[in-house]
N, C-alpha and C. Protein backbone atom coordinates (compact mmCIF):
# COMPACT_ATOMS: atom_id res chain seq x y z
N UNK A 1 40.52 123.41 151.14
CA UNK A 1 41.75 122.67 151.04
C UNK A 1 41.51 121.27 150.48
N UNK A 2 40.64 120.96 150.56
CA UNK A 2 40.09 119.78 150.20
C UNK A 2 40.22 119.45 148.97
N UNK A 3 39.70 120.48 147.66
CA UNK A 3 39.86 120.61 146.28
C UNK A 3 40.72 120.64 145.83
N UNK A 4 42.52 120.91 146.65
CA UNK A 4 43.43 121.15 145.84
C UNK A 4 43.87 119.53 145.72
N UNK A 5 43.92 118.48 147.05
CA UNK A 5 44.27 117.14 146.17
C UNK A 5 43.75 116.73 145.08
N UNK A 6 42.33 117.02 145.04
CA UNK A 6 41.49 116.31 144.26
C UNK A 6 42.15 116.59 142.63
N UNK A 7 42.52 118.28 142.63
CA UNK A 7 43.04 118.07 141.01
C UNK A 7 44.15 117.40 141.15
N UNK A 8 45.09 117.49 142.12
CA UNK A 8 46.42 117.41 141.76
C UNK A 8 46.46 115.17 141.70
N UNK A 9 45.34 114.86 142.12
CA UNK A 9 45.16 113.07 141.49
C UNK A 9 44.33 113.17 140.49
N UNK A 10 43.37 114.20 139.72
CA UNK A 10 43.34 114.09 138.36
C UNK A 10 44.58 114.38 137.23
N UNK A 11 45.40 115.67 137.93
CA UNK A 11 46.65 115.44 136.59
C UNK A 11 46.99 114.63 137.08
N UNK A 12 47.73 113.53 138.11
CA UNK A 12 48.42 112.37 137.63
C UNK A 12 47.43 111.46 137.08
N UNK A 13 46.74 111.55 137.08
CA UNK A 13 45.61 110.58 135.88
C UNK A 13 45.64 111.07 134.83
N UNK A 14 45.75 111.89 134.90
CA UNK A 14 45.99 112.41 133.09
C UNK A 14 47.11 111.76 132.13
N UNK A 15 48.03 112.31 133.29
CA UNK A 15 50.00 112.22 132.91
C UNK A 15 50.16 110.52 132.22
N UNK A 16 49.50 109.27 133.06
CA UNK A 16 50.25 107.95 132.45
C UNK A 16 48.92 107.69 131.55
N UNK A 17 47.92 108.42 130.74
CA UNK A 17 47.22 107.64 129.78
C UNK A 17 48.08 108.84 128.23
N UNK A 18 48.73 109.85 128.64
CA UNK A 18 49.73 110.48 127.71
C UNK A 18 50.96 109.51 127.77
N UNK A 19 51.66 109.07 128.76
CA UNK A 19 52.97 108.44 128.61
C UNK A 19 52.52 106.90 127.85
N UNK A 20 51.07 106.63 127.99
CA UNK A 20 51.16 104.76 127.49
C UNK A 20 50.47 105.51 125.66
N UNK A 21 50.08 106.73 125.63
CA UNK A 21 50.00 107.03 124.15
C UNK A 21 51.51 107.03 123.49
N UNK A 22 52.35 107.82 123.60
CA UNK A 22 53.68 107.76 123.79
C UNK A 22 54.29 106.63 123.59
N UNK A 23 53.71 105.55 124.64
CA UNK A 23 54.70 104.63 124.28
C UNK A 23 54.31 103.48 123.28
N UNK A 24 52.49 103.48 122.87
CA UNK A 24 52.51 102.65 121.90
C UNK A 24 52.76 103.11 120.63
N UNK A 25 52.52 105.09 120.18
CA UNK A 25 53.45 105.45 118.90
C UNK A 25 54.62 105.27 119.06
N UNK A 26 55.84 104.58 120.05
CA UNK A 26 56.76 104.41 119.74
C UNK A 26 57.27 102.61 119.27
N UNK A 27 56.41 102.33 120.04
CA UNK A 27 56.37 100.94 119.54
C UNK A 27 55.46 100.51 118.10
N UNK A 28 55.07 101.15 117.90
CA UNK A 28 53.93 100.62 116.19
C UNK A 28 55.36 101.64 115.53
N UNK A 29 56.17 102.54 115.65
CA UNK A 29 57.29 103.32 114.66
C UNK A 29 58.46 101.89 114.56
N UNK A 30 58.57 101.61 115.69
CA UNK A 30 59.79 100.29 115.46
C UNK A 30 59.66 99.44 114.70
N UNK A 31 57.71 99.02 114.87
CA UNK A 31 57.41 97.18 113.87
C UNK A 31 57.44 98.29 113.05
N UNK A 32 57.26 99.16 112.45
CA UNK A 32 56.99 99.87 110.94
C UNK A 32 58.63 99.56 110.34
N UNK A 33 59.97 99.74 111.12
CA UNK A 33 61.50 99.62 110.26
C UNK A 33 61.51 98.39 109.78
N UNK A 34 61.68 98.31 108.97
CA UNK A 34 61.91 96.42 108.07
C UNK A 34 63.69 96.51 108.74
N UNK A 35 63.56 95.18 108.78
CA UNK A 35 64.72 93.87 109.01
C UNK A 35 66.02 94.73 108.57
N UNK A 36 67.11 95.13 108.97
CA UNK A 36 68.48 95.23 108.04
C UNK A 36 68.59 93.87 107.01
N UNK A 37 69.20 94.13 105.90
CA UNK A 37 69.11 93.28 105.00
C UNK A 37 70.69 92.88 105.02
N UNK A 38 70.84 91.24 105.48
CA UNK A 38 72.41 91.16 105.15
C UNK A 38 72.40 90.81 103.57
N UNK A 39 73.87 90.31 103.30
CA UNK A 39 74.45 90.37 102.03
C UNK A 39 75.70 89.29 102.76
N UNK A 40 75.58 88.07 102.35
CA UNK A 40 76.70 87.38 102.12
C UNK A 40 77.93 87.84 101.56
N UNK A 41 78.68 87.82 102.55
CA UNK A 41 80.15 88.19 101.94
C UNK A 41 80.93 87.27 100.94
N UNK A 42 81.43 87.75 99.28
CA UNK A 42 82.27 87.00 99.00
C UNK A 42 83.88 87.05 99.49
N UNK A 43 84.49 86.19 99.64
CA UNK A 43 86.22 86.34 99.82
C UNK A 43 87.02 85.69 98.43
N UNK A 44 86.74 86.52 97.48
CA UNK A 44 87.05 85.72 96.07
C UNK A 44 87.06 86.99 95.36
N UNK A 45 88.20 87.75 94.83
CA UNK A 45 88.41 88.95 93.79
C UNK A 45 87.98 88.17 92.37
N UNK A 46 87.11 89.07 91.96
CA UNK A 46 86.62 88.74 90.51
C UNK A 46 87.39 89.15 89.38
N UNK A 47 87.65 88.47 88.30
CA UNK A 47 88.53 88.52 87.37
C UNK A 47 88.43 90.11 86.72
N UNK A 48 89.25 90.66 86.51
CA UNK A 48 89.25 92.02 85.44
C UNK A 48 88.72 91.87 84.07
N UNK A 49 88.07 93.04 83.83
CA UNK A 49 87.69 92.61 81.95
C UNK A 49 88.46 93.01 81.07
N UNK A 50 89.44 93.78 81.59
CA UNK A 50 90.73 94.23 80.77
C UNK A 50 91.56 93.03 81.17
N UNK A 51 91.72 91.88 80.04
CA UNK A 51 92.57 90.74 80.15
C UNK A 51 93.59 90.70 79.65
N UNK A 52 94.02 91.71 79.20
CA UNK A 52 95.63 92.38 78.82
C UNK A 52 96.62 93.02 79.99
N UNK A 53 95.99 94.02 80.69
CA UNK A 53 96.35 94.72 81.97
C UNK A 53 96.14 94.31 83.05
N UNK A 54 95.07 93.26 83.31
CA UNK A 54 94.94 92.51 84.31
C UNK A 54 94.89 93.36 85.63
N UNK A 55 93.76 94.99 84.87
CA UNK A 55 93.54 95.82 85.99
C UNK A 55 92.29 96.63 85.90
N UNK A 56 91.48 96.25 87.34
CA UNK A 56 90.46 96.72 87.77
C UNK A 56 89.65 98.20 87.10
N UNK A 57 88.57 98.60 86.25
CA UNK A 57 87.80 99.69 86.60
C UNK A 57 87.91 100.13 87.85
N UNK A 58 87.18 101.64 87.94
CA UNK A 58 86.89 101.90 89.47
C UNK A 58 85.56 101.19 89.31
N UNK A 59 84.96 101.00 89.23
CA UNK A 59 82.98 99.87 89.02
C UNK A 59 83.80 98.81 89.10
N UNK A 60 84.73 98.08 88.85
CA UNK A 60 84.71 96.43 89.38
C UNK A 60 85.59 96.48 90.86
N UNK A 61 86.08 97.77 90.49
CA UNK A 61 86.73 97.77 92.11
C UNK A 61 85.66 98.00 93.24
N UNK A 62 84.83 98.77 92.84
CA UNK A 62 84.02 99.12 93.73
C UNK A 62 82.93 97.98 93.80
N UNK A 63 82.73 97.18 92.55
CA UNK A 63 81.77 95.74 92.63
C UNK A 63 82.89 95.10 94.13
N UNK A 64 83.70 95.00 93.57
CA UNK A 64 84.50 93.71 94.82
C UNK A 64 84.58 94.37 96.38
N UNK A 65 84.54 95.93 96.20
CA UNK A 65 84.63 96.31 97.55
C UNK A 65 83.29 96.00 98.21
N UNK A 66 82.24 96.12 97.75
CA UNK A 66 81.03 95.94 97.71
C UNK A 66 80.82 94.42 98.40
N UNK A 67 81.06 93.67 97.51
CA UNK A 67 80.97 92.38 97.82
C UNK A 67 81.76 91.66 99.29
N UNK A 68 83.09 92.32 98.84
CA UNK A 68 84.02 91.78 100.22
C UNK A 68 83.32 92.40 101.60
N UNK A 69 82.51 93.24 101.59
CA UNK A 69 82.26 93.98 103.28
C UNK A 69 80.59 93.51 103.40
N UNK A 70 80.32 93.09 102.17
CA UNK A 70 78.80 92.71 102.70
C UNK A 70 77.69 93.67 102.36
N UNK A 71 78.06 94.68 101.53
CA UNK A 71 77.35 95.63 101.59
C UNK A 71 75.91 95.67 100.75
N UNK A 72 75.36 96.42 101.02
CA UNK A 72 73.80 96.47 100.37
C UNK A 72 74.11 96.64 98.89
N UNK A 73 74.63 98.56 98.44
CA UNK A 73 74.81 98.97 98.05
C UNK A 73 75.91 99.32 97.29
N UNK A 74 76.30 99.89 95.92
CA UNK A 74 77.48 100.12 95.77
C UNK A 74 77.77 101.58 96.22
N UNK A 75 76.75 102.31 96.63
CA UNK A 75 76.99 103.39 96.74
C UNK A 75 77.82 103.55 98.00
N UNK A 76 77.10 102.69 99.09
CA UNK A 76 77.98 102.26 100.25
C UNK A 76 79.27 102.03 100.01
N UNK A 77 79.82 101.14 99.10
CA UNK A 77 81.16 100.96 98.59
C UNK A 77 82.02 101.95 98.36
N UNK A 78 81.19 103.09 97.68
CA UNK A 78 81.97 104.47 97.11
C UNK A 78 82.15 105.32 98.57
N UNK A 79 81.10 105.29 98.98
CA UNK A 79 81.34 106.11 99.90
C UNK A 79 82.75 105.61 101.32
N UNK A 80 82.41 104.53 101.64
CA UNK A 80 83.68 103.97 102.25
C UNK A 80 84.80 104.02 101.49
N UNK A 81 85.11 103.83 100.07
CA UNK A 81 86.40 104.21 99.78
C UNK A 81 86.50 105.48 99.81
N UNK A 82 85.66 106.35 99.52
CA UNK A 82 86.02 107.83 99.05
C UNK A 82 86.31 108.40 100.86
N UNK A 83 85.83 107.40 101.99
CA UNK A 83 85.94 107.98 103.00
C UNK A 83 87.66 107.79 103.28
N UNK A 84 88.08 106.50 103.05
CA UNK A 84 89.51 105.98 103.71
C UNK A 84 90.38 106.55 102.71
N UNK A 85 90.11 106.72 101.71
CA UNK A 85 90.88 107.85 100.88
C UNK A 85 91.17 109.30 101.70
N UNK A 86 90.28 109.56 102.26
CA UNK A 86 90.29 110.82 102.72
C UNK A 86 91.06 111.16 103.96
N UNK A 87 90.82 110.14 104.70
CA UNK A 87 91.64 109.48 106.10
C UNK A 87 93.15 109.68 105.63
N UNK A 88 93.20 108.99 104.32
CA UNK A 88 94.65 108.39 104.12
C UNK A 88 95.64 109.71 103.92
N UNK A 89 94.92 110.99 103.07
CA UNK A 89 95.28 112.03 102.42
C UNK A 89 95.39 112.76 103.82
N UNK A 90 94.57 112.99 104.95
CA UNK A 90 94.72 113.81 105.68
C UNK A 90 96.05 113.28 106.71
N UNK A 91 95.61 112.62 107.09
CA UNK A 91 97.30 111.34 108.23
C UNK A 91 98.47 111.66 107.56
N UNK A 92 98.83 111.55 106.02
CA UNK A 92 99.78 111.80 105.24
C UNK A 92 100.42 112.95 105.36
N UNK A 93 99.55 113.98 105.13
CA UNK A 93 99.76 115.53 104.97
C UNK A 93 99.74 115.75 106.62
N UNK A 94 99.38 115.49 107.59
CA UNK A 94 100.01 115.65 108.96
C UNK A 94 101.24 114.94 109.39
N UNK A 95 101.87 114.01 108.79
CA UNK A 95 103.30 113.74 108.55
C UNK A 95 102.88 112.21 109.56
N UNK A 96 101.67 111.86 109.43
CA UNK A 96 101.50 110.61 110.38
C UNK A 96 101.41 109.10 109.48
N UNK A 97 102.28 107.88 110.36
CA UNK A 97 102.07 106.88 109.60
C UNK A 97 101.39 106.18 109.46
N UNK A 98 100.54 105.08 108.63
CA UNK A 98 99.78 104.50 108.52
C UNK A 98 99.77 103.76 108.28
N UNK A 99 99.31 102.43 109.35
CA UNK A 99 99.67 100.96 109.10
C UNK A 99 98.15 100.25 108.41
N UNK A 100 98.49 99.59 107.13
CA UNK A 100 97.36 98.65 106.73
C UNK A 100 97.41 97.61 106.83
N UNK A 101 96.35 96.85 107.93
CA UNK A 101 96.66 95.64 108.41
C UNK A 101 96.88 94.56 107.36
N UNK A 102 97.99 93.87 107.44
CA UNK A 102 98.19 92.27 106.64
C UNK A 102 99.05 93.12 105.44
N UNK A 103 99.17 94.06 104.92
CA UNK A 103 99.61 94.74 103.71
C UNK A 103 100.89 95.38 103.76
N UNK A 104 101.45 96.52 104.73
CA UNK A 104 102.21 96.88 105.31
C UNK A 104 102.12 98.74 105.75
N UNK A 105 102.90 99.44 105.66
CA UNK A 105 102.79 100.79 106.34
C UNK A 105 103.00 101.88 105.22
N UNK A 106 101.95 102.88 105.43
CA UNK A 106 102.33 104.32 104.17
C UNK A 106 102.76 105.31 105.28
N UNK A 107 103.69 106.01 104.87
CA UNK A 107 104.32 107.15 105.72
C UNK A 107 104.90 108.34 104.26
N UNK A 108 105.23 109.52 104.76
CA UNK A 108 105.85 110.54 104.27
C UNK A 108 107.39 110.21 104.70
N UNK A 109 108.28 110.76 103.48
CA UNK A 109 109.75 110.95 104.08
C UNK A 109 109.97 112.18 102.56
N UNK A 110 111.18 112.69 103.58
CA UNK A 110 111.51 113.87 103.00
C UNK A 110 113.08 113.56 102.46
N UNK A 111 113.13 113.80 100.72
CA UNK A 111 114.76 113.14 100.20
C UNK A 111 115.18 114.33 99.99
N UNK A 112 116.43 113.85 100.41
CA UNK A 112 117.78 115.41 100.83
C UNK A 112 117.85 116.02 98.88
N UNK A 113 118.21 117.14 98.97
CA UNK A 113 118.33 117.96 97.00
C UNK A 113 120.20 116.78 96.67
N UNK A 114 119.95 117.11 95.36
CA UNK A 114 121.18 116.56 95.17
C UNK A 114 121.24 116.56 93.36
N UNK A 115 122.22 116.39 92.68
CA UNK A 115 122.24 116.28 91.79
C UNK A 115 122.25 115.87 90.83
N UNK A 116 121.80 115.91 89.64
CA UNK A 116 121.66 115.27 88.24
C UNK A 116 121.42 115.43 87.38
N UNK A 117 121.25 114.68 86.13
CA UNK A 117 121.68 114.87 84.57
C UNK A 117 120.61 115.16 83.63
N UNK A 118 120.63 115.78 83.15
CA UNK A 118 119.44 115.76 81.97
C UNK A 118 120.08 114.74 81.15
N UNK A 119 119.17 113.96 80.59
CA UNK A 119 119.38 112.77 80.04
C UNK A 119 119.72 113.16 78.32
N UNK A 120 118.87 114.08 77.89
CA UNK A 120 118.73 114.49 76.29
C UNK A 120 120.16 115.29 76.29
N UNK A 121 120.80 116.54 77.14
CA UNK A 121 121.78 116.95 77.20
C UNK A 121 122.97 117.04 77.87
N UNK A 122 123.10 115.65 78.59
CA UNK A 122 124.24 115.85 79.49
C UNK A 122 124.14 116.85 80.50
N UNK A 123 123.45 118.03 80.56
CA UNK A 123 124.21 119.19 81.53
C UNK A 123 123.34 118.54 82.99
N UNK A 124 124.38 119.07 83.78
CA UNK A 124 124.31 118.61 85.02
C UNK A 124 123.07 119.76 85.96
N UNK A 125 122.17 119.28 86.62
CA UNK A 125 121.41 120.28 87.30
C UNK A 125 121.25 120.00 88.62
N UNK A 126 120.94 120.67 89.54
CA UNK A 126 120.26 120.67 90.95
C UNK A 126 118.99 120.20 90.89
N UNK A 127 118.69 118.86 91.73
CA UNK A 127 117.40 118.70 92.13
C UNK A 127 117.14 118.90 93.58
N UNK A 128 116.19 119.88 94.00
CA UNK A 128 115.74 120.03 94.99
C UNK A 128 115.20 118.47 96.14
N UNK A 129 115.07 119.04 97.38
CA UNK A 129 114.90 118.18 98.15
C UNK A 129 113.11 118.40 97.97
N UNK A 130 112.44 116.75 98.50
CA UNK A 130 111.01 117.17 98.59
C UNK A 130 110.31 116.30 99.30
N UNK A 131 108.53 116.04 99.30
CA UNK A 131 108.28 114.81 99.99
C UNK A 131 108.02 114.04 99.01
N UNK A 132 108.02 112.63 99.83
CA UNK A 132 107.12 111.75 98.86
C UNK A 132 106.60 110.63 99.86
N UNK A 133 105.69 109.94 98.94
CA UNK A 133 104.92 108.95 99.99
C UNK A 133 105.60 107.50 99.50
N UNK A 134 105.69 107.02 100.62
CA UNK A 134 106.79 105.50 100.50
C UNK A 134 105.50 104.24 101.05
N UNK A 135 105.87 103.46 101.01
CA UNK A 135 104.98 102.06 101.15
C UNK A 135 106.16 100.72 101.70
N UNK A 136 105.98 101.01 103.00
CA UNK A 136 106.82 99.45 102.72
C UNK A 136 106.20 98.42 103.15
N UNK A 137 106.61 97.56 102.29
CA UNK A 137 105.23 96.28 102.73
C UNK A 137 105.73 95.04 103.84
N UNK A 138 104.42 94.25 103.90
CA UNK A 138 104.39 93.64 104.71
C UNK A 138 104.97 92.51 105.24
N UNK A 139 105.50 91.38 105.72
CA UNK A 139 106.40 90.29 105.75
C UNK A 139 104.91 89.38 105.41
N UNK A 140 104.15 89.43 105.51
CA UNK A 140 102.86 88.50 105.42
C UNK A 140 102.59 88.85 103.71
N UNK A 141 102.09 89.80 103.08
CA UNK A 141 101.91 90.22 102.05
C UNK A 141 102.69 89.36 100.94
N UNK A 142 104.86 90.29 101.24
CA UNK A 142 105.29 89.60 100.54
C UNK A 142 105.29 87.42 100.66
N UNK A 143 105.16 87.46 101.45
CA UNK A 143 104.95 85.71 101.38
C UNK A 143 104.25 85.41 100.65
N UNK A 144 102.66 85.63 101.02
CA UNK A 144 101.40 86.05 99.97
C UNK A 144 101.35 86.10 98.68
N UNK A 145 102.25 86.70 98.30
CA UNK A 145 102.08 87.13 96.75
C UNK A 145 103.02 86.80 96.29
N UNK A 146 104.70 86.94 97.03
CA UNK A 146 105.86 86.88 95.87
C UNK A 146 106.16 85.15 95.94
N UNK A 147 105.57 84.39 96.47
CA UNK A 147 106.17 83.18 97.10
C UNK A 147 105.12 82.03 96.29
């Protein structure tokens, strides 16, 4: 009876020179991750290079999205829009509304059929009822911009 303590205080001698191996490969894996890298945020939309239309590429849109969140990458950029795009399309098509902060709200509404004209021939036709996506904006926005 004597022999059975004796192993059973060699495996726990065994057990904490495995748990302090353990724990210094987990500590030499941590110093091995380099630093997250910030990125100064700008709050300044950069001019368009179409100076006629005075409207964005998707690449300068995605430069400024880039820039405004801080991001490393532009790929990061794409991927966050291509994500809230996706958000936006699915909420929509479940008939749910969606408020964008400071901007104002996108929702679905459904317009009753009713009638009207062909323009080239006068004759009068039925237009069906259908959805569509509405935007009404913000009391902050319009100040913002129309003022």
């Amino acid at each position: 009876m004597a022999k059975k303590p004796a192993k059973k205080s060699a495996k726990k001698a065994a057990k904490p020179k495995k748990a302090a191996a353990k724990k210094a490969s987990k500590m030499s894996a941590k110093a091995a991750k380099p630093a997250p890298v910030t990125v100064p945020k700008t709050r300044t939309a950069s001019r368009p290079k179409n100076s006629s239309t005075l409207s964005y590429t998707q690449s300068e849109f995605l430069e400024n999205i880039k820039g405004f969140c801080g991001l490393v990458k532009r790929s990061q950029a794409k991927e966050l829009c291509e994500d809230i795009a996706l958000f936006v399309k699915d909420s929509l098509k479940r008939g749910y509304k969606i408020p964008l902060f400071g901007l104002g709200k996108m929702y679905v509404r459904q317009t009753k059929p009713r009638m009207g004209r062909n323009p080239a021939t006068g004759e009068v036709m039925p237009i069906p009822a259908k959805k569509r996506v509405r935007f009404s904006v913000a009391k902050a926005l319009k100040e913002a911009v129309l003022k």
